[in-house]
Structures are given as C-alpha cells and as structure tokens.
Protein backbone atom coordinates (compact mmCIF):
# COMPACT_ATOMS: atom_id res chain seq x y z
CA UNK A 1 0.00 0.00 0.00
CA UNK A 2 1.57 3.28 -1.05
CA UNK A 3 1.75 6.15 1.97
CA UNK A 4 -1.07 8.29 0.85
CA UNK A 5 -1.91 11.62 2.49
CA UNK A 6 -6.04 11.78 1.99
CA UNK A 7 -7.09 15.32 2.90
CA UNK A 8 -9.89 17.74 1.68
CA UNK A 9 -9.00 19.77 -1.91
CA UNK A 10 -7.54 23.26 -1.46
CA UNK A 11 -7.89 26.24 -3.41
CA UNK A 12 -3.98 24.89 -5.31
CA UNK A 13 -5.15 21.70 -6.65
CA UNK A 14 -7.89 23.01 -8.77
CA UNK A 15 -5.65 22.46 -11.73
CA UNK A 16 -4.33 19.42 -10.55
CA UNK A 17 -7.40 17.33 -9.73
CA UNK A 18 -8.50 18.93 -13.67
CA UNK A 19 -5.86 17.47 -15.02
CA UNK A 20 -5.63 14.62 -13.16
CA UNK A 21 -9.67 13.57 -13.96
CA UNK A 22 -9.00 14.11 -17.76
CA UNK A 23 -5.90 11.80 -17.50
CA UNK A 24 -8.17 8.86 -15.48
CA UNK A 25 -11.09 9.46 -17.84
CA UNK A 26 -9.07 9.67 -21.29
CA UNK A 27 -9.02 5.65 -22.26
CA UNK A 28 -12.15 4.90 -20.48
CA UNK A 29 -15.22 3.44 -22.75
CA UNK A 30 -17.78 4.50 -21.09
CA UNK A 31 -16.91 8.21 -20.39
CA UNK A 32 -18.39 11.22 -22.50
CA UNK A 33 -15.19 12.50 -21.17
CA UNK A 34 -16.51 15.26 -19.53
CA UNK A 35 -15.56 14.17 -15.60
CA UNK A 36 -13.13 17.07 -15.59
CA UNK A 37 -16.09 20.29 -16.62
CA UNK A 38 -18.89 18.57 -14.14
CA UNK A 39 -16.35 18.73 -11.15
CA UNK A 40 -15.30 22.40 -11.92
CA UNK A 41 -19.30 22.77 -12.84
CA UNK A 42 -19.87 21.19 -9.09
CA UNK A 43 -17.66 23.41 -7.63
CA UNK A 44 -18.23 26.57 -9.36
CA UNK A 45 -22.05 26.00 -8.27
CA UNK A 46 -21.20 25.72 -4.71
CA UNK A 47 -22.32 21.99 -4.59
CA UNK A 48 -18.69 20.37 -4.27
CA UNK A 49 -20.14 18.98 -0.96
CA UNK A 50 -16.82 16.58 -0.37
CA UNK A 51 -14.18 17.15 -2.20
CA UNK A 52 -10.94 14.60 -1.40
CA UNK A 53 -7.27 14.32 -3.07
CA UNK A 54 -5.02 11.11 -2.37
CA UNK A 55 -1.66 13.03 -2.39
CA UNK A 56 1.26 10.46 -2.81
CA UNK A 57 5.11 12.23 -2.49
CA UNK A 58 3.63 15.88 -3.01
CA UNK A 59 1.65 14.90 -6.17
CA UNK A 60 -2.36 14.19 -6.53
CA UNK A 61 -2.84 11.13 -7.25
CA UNK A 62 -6.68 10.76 -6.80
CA UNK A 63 -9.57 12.68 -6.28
CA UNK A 64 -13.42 11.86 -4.87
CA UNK A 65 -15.98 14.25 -5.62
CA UNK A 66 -19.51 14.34 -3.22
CA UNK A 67 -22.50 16.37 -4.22
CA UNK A 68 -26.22 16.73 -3.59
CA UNK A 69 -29.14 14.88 -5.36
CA UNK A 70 -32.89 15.25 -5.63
CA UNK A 71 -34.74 12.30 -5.50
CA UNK A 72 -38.38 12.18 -6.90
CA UNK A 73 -39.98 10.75 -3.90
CA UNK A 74 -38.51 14.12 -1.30
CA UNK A 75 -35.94 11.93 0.07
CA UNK A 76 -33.48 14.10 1.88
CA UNK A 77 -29.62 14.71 2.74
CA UNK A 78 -28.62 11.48 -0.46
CA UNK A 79 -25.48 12.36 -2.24
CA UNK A 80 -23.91 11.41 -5.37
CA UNK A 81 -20.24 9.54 -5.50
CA UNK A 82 -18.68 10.95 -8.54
CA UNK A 83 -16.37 11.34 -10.34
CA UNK A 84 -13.88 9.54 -8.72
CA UNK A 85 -10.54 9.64 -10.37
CA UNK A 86 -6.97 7.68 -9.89
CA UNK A 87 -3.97 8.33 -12.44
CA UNK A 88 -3.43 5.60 -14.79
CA UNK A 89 -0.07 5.32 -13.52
CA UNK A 90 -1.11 4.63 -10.02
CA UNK A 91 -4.76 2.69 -10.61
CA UNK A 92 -4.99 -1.00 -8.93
CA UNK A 93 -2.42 0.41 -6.44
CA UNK A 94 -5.35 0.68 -3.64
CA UNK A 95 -5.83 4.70 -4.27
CA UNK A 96 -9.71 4.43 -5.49
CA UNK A 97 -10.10 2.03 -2.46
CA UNK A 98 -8.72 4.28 0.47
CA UNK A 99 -10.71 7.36 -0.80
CA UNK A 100 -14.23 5.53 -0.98
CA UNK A 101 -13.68 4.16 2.60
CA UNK A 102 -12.90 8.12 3.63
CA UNK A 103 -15.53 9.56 1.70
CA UNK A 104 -18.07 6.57 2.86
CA UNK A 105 -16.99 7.61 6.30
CA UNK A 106 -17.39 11.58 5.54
CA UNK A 107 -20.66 11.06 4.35
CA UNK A 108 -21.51 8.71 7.56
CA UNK A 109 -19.92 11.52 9.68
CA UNK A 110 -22.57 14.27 8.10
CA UNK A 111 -25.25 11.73 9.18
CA UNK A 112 -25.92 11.74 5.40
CA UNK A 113 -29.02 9.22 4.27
CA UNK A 114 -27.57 7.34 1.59
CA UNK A 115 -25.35 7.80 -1.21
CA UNK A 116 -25.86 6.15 -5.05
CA UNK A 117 -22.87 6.25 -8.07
CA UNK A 118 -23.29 5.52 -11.18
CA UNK A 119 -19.96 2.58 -12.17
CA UNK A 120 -19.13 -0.66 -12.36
CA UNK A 121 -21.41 -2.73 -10.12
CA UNK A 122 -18.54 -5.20 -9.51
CA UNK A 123 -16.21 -2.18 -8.01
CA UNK A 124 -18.76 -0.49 -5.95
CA UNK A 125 -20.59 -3.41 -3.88
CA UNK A 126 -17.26 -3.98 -2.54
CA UNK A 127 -18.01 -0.67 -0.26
CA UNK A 128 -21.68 -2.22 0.38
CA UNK A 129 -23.09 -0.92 -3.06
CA UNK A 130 -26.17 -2.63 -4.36
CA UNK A 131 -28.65 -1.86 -7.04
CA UNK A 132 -32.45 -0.90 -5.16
CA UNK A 133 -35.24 -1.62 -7.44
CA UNK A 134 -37.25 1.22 -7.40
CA UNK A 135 -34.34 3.72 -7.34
CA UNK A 136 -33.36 4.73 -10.77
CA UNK A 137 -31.47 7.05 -12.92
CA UNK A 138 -33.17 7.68 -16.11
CA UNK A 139 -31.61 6.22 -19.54
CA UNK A 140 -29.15 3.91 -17.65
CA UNK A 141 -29.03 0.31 -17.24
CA UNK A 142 -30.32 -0.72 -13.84
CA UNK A 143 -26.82 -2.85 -13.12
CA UNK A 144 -24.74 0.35 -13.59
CA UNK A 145 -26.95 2.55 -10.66
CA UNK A 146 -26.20 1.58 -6.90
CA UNK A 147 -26.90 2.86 -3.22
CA UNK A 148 -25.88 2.79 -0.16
CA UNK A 149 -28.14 3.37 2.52
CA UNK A 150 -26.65 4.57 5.80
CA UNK A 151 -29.78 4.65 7.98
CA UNK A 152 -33.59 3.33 7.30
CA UNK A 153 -34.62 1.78 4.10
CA UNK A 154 -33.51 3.49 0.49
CA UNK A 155 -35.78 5.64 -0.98
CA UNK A 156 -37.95 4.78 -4.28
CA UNK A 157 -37.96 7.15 -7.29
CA UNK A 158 -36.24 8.45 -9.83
CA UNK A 159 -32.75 10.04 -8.82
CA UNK A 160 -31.92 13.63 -10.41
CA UNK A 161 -27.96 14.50 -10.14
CA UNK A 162 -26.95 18.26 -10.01
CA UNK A 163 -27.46 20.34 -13.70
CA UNK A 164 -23.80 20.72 -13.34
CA UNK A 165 -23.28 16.74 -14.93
CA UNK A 166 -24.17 18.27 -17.71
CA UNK A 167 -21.03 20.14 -18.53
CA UNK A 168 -19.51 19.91 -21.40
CA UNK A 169 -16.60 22.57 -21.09
C-alpha cells in the first residue's frame, strides 16, 4: 500500500485534480469525457459537498468528488459519488479504495441518508453498493446505478444528479 496523504481539496489543486480527472477518464469506454467540466461545474455552483485528493510524495494522485441529489420521492440529505478519479499510472495500487472508505466515512460523519454512483457494479458493492429496485437514474441500465443506505430503508424514485453533470466545457 503506497503512503497516501487523503485530505480535503484546497484552493492549489484546482488544476491538478483537472488534469488529473481528464488523465483517469481519457481511455475509459464508457466516459463522454466530460468528468473534468462537471467537477469544476460542481464546484463553481457551490455543490462540491466533499471534495478529497489522495496526495502520494507531493503529487495528486486521486480525487473523490460528493454532491447533492434530488430524488423524486422528497428523500433528503442522499449524495452522489462521482467522479472519482486515480492516475493511470497509479490505478490498482489501492488509491480508489482508500478514498471511498474516507468519503463513505465523511458522508456517515454528516449523518448523510444514503449515497448512489453511477460505475461498475462489480467495483462499488465492494463498499456495500447494491442496485435498489425502485431507485433509478433515467436512460441507464439498472446494473450500472447503486446505493448505499446509511440509515432506514432506500428511498424509491427516480434520482436527479446536479445540472452541473451536464457540462460539457
């Protein structure tokens, strides 16, 4: 396991963690490649509600982003995982791993409801990710959408993320 410092994003990284989310995002198949515009979107919007770096010998490495959803039913306080981001030179190295478990426990900490993401089911129900029929995202295959409740049951309805996924620049 590398010796990763895992610490909230300062005002200095901006460029980094943009760079860093086009690099993790640039190969991958299933990527509008976009990750890098929704985070500055998210932040620029003032709904960056958890924003992490893995910093590994003075350099980011990784980066978590947290923000707000709506969900159709009124649910409250349920977040969205997303983008998360490891350099291709450092993935399988344990980086994604160490900043879900902090981010998980952020969330927890916030006494946040739940949290869903939007990945690869196989990945994410390793942190307790599971796929809630009745909870959807709208035009994506049911397999691909999980949650994580932290308290009483999941919600049902459809999940909204924050008009700032839509960046495209």
């Amino acid at each position: 396991m590398l010796d990763l410092i895992i610490r909230s994003e300062q005002q200095d990284d901006i460029a980094a963690i943009f760079n860093l989310t086009k690099r993790a995002f640039e190969n991958v198949e299933h990527s509008n490649h976009t990750e890098q515009f929704i985070v500055n979107a998210l932040r620029a919007a003032n709904a960056l509600t958890i924003s992490l770096v893995a910093e590994y010998r003075h350099e980011i490495v990784g980066h978590v982003a947290i923000s707000p959803i709506t969900i159709s039913s009124g649910a409250q306080n349920w977040y969205g995982l997303g983008p998360i981001s490891v350099a291709p030179e450092y993935q399988n190295q344990g980086i994604g791993s160490a900043l879900m478990t902090q981010v998980l426990d952020q969330l927890k900490y916030m006494d946040a409801a739940g949290c869903v993401v939007l990945g690869d089911p196989q990945y994410y129900s390793k942190f307790g990710f599971k796929v809630i029929s009745g909870l959807i995202l709208s035009g994506v295959p049911l397999e691909y959408f999980q949650a994580l409740a932290f308290k009483e049951c999941p919600p049902q309805g459809e999940v909204k993320y924050h008009p700032a996924f839509e960046a495209t620049q």
